[in-house]
Protein backbone atom coordinates (compact mmCIF):
# COMPACT_ATOMS: atom_id res chain seq x y z
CA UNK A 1 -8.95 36.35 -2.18
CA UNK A 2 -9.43 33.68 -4.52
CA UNK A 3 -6.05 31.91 -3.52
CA UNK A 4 -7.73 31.48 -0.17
CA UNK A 5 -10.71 29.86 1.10
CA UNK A 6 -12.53 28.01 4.26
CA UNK A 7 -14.04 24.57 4.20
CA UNK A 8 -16.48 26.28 7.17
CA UNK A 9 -16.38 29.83 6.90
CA UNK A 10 -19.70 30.32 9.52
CA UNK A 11 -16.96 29.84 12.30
CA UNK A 12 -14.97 32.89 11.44
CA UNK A 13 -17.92 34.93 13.37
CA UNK A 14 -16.03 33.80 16.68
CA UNK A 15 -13.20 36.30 15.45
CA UNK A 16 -15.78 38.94 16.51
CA UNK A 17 -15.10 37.91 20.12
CA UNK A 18 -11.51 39.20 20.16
CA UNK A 19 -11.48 42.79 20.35
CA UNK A 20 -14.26 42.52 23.27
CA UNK A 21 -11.49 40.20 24.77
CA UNK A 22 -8.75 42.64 24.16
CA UNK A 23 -10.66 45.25 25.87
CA UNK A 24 -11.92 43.24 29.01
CA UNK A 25 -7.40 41.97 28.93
CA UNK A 26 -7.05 45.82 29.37
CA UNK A 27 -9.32 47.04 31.41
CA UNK A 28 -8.97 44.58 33.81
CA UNK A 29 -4.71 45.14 33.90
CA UNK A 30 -5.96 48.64 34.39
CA UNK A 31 -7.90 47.78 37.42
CA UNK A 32 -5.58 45.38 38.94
CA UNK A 33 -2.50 47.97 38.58
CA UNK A 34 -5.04 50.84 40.27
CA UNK A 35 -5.52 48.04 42.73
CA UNK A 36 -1.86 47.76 43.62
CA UNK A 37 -1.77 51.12 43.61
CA UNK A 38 -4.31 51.56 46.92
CA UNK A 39 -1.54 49.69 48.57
CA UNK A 40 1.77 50.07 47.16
CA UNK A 41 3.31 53.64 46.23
CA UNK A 42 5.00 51.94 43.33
CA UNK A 43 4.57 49.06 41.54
CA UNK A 44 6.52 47.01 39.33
CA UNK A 45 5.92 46.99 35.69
CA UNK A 46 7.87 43.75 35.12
CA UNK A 47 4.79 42.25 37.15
CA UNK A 48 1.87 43.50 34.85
CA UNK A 49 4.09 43.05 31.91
CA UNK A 50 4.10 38.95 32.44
CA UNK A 51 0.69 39.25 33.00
CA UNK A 52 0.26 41.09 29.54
CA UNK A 53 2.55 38.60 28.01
CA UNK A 54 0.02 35.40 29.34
CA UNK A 55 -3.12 37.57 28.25
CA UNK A 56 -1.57 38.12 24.80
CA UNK A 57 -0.47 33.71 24.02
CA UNK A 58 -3.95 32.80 25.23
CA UNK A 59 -5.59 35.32 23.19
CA UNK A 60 -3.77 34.05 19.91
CA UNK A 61 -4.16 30.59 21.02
CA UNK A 62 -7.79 31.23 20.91
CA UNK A 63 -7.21 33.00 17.11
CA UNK A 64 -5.39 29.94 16.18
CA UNK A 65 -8.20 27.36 17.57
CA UNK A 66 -10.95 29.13 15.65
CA UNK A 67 -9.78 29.36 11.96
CA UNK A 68 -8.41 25.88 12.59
CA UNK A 69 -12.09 25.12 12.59
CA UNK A 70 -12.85 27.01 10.25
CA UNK A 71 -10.30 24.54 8.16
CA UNK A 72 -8.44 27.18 6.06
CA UNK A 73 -7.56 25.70 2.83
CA UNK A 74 -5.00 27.06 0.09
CA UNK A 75 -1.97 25.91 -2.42
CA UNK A 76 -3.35 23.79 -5.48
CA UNK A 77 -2.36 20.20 -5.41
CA UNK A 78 0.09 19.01 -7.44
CA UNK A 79 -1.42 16.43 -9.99
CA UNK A 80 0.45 12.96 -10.54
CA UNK A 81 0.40 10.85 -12.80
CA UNK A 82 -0.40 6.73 -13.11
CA UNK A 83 -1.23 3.78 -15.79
CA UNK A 84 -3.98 1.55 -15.89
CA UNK A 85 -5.43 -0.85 -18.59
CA UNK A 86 -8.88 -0.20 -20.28
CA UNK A 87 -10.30 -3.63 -20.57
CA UNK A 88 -13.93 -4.18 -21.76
CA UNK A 89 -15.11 -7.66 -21.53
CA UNK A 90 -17.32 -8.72 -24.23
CA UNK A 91 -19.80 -11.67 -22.81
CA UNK A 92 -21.58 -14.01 -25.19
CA UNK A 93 -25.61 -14.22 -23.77
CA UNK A 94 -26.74 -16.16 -27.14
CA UNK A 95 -29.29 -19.81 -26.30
CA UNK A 96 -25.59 -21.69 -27.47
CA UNK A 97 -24.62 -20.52 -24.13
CA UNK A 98 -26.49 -22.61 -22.45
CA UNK A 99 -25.06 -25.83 -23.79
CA UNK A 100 -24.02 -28.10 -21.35
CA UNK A 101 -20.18 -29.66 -22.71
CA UNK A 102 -19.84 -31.33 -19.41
CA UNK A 103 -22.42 -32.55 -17.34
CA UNK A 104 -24.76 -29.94 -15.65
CA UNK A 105 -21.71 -27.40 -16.04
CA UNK A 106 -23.24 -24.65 -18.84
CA UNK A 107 -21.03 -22.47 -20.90
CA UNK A 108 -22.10 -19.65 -19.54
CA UNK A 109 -21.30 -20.46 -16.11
CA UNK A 110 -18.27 -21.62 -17.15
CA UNK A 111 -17.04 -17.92 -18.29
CA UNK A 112 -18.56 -16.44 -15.63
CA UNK A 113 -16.06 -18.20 -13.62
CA UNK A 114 -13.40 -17.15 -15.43
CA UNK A 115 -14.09 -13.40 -15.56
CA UNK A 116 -14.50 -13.52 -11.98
CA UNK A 117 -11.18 -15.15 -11.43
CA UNK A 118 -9.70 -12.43 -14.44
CA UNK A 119 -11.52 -9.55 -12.30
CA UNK A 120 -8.87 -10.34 -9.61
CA UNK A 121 -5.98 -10.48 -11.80
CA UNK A 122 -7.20 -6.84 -13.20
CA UNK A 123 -7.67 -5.07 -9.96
CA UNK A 124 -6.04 -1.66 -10.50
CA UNK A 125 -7.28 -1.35 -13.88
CA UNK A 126 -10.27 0.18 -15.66
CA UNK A 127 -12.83 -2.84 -16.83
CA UNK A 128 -16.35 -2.25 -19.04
CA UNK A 129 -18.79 -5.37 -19.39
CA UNK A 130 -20.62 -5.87 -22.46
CA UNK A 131 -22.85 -8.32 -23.72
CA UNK A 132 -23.78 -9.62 -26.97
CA UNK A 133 -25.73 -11.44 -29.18
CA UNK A 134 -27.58 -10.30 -32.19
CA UNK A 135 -27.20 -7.28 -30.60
CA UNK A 136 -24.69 -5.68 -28.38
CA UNK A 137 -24.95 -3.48 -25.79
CA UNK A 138 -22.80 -2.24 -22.33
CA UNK A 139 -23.88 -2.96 -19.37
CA UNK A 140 -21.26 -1.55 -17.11
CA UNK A 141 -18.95 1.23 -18.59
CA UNK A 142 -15.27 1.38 -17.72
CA UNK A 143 -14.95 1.82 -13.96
CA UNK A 144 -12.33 0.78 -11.13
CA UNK A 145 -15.24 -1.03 -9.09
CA UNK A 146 -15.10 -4.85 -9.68
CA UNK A 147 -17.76 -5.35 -6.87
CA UNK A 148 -20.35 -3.40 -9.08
CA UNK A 149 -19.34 -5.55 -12.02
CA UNK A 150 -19.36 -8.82 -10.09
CA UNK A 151 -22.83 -7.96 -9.63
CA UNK A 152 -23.71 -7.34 -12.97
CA UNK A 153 -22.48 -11.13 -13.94
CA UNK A 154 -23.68 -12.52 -10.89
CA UNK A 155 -27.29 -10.93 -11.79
CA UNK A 156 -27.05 -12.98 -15.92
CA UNK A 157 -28.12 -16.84 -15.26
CA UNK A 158 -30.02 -18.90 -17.50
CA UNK A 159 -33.14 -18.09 -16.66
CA UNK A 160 -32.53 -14.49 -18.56
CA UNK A 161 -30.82 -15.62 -21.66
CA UNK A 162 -33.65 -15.18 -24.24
CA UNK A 163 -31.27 -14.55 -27.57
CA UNK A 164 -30.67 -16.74 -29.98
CA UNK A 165 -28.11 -16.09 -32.91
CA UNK A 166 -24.74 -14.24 -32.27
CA UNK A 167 -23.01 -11.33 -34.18
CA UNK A 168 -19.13 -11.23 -33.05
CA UNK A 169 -18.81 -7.98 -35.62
CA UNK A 170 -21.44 -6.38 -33.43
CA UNK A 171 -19.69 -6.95 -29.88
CA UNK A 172 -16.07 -5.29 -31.31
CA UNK A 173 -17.64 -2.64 -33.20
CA UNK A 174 -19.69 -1.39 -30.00
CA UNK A 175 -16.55 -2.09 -27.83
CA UNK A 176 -13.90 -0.09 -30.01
CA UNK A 177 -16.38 2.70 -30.19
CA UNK A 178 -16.63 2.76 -26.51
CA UNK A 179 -12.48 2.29 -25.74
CA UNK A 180 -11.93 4.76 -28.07
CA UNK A 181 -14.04 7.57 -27.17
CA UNK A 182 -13.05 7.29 -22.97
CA UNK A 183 -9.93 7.26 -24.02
CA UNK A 184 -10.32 11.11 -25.83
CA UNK A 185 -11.57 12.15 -22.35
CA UNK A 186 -9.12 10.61 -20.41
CA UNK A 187 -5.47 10.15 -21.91
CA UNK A 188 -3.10 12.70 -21.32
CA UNK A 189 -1.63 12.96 -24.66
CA UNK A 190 -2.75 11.10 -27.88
CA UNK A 191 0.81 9.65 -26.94
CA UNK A 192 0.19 8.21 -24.26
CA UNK A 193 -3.04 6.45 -24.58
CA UNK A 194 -1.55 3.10 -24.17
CA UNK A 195 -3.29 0.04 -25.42
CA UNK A 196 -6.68 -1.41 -25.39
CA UNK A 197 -8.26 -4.52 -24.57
CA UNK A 198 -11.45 -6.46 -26.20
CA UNK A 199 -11.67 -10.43 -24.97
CA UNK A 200 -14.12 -12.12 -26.49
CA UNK A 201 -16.24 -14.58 -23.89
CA UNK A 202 -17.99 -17.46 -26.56
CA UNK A 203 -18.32 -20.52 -28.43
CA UNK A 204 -17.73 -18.90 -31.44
CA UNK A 205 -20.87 -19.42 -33.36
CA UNK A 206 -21.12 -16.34 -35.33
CA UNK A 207 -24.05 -15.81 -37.64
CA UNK A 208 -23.53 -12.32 -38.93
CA UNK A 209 -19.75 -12.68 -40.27
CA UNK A 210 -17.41 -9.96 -41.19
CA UNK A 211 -16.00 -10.17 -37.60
CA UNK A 212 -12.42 -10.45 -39.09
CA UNK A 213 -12.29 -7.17 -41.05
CA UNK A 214 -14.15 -6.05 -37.24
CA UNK A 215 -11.10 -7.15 -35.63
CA UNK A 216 -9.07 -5.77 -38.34
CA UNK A 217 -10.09 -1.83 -37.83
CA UNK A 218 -9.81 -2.73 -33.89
CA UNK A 219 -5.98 -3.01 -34.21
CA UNK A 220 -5.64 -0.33 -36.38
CA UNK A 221 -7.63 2.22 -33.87
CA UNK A 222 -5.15 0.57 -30.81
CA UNK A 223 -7.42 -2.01 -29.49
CA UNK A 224 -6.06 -5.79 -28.98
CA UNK A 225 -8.49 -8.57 -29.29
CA UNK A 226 -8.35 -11.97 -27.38
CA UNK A 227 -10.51 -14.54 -27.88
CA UNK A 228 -11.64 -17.34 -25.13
CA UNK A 229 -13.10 -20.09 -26.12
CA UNK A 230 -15.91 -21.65 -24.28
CA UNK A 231 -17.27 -25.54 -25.07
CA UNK A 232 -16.04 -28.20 -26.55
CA UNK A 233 -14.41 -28.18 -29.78
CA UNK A 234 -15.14 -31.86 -30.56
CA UNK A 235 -18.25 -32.78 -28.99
CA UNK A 236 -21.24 -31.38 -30.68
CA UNK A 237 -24.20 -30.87 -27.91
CA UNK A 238 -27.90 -29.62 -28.20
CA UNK A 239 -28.81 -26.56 -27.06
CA UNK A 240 -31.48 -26.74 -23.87
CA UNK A 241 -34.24 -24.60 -23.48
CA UNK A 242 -36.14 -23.44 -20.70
CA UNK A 243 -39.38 -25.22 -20.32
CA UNK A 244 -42.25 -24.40 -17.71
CA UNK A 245 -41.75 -25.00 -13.96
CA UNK A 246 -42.32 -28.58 -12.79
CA UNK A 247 -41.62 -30.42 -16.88
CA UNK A 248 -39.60 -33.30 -16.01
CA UNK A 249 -37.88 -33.42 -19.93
CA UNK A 250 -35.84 -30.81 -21.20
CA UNK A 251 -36.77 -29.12 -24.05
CA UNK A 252 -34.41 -29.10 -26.64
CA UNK A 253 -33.78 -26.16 -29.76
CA UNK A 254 -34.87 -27.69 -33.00
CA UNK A 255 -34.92 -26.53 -36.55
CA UNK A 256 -37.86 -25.75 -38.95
CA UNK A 257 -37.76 -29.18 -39.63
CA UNK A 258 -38.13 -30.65 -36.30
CA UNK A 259 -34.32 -31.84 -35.90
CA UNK A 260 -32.14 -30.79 -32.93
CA UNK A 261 -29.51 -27.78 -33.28
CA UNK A 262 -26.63 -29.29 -31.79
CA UNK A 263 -23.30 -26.43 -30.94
CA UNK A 264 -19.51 -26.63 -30.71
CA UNK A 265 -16.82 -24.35 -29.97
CA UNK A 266 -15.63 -23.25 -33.04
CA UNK A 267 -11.93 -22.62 -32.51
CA UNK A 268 -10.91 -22.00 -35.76
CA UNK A 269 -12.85 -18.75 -36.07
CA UNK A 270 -11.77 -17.54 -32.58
CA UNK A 271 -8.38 -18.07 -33.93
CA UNK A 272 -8.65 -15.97 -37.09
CA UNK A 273 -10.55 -13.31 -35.13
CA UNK A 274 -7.74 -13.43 -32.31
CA UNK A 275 -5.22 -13.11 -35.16
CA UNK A 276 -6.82 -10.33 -37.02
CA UNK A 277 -6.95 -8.37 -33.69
CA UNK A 278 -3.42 -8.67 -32.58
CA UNK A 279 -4.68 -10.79 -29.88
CA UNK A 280 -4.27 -14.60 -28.88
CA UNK A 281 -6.66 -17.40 -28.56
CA UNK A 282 -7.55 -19.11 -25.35
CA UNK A 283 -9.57 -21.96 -24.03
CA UNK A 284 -11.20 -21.49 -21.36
CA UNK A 285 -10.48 -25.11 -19.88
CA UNK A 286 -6.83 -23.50 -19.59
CA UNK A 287 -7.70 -21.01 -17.22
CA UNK A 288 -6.50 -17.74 -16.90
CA UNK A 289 -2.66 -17.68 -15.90
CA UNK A 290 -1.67 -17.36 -19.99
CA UNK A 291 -4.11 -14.31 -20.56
CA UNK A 292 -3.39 -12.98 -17.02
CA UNK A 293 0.28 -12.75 -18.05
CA UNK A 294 -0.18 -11.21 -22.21
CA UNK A 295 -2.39 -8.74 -20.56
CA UNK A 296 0.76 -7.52 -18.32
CA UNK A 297 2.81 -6.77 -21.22
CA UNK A 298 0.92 -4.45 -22.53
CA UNK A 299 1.40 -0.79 -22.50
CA UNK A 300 -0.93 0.43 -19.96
CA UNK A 301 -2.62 3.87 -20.42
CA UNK A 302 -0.87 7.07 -18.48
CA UNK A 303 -3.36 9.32 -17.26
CA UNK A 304 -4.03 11.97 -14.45
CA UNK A 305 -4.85 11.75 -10.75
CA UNK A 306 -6.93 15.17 -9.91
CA UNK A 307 -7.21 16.22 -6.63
CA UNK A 308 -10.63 16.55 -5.17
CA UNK A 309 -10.74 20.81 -5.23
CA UNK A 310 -7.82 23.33 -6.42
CA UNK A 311 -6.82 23.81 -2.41
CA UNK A 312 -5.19 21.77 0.89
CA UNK A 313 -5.91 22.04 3.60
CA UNK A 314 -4.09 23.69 6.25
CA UNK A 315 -5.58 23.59 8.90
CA UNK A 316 -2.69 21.50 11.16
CA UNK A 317 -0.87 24.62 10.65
CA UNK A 318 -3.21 26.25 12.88
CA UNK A 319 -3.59 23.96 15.34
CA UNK A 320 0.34 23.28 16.25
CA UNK A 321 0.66 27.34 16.57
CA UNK A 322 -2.60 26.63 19.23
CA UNK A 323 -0.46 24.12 21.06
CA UNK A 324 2.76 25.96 20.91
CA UNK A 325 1.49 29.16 22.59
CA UNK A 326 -0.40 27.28 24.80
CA UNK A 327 2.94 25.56 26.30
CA UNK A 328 4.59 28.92 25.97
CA UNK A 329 1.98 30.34 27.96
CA UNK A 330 2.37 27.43 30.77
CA UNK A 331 6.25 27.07 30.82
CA UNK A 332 5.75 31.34 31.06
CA UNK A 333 3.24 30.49 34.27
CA UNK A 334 5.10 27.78 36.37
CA UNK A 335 8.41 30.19 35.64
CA UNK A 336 6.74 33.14 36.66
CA UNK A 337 5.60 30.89 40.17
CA UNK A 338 9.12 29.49 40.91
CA UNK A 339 10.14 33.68 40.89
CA UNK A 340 10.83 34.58 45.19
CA UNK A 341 8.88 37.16 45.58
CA UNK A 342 9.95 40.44 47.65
């Protein structure tokens, strides 16, 4: 019976108790009526026949009690359907990152901050961390679980940033290949895959270019870009270093020549990038209400919510016909009592 099943089947072997019951019910009505019998000439079948009737609601009380344990399951579940946002966010892990624009604040824990803040804003919704750098890679797929991803950021500090140079066309082309490809698996309908979402954590110091016509092929595969700008767009700072444990000066970057590498958040190019992707620029001194709010307005992503297994289970069905007969069987009992007897 493939429409039917039980989620533990090894109970059913207590069904092998009931025609041993049955037979004990009868035999021992037999013996009771004989017994009547040594002392009355007739006796009254409306007395053995309650008794049959309180034999017969226990008995299928006790039928009802075991495949309710055995949890009888059956009926597929319906599948419904709801909308979420696929979101990857796209974190910058280049040396620039660990400029310090304000004192002992560095931009990278600066958009850490912000994520986590823009984690709470997209609870609900499906969220992928990648970072970049010269290279790009994932490092947490699309998934509902912020805590797992709050771990993930809370595990990058300083002390592991060991890339220097940073290719923006890198982080979108990895991230539209990624958004595009989950959302094959999961849409419902090419129609309704709904909109996807690239934000850009950095200072903006690409040194690969070609991150426009990046952004460019992003919109036209369904993917929005938005930029957030991290630093300061006027101050130029050097980039620190990490020296050995103990060195009381801070090593600084420097060029072949010996001179400092100073950084500064290049707006413009976040702009142009934001632009090309059908996206808006942010800073991330701003905070996150603006980009909290354009990410709303987007069409989310309808998709299906499958039931765990084809069946339901059923078996409260089972146990309310246990309780029924089991009241049946007492209201039949204290009636039977209240009866005067001749």
């Amino acid at each position: 019976m493939n429409w039917l099943r039980f989620g533990n089947p090894e109970y059913l072997h207590f069904l092998w108790a009931v025609p041993p019951l049955i037979f004990l019910l009868l035999f021992g009505l037999r013996q009771k009526r004989n017994a009547l019998l040594r002392f009355h000439s007739n006796v009254n079948p409306t007395h053995l026949k309650h008794h049959r009737i309180q034999a017969g609601l226990l008995l299928l009380s006790y039928i009802c009690i075991t495949l309710a344990i055995a949890r009888p399951q059956w009926g597929a579940k319906s599948e419904s359907v709801a909308e979420r946002l696929d979101v990857i966010i796209a974190l910058d892990i280049s040396t620039s990152m660990l400029a310090e624009d304000e004192e002992s604040v560095r931009r990278l824990d600066q958009a850490k901050t912000f994520i986590f803040s823009l984690l709470d804003e997209l609870e609900g919704d499906r969220v992928g961390l990648l970072y970049f750098a010269e290279a790009s890679f994932v490092v947490c797929p699309l998934t509902s679980d912020t805590v797992t991803l709050r771990e993930f950021l809370a595990a990058i500090t300083a002390e592991t940033l060991a890339h220097s140079g940073t290719r923006i066309r890198n982080a979108i082309e990895t991230a539209i290949d990624r958004l595009v490809s989950d959302q094959n698996r999961t849409a419902i309908a090419p129609d309704f895959g709904g909109q996807k979402v690239l934000i850009l954590f950095t200072d903006g110091e690409d040194h690969g270019g070609e991150a426009i016509e990046a952004a460019k092929t992003a919109t036209q595969k369904g993917v929005h870009i938005y930029c957030v700008g991290v630093g300061d767009s006027i101050k130029s700072v050097p980039i620190p270093l990490q020296g050995d444990a103990g060195t009381e000066v801070t090593p600084y970057k420097r060029d072949a020549n010996g001179q400092l590498v100073l950084t500064a958040l290049d707006e413009t190019r976040l702009k142009e990038i934001a632009k090309a992707g059908d996206g808006t620029y942010y800073p991330a001194t701003a905070g996150i209400t603006q980009l909290a709010t354009d990410l709303a307005r987007l069409e989310k992503q309808k998709f299906r919510i499958r039931a765990d297994g084809n069946y339901q289970e059923r078996f409260q069905w089972f146990v309310a016909g246990a309780l029924i007969l089991l009241i049946c069987e007492v209201l039949h009992f204290m009636l039977l009592s209240r009866k005067p007897r001749r």
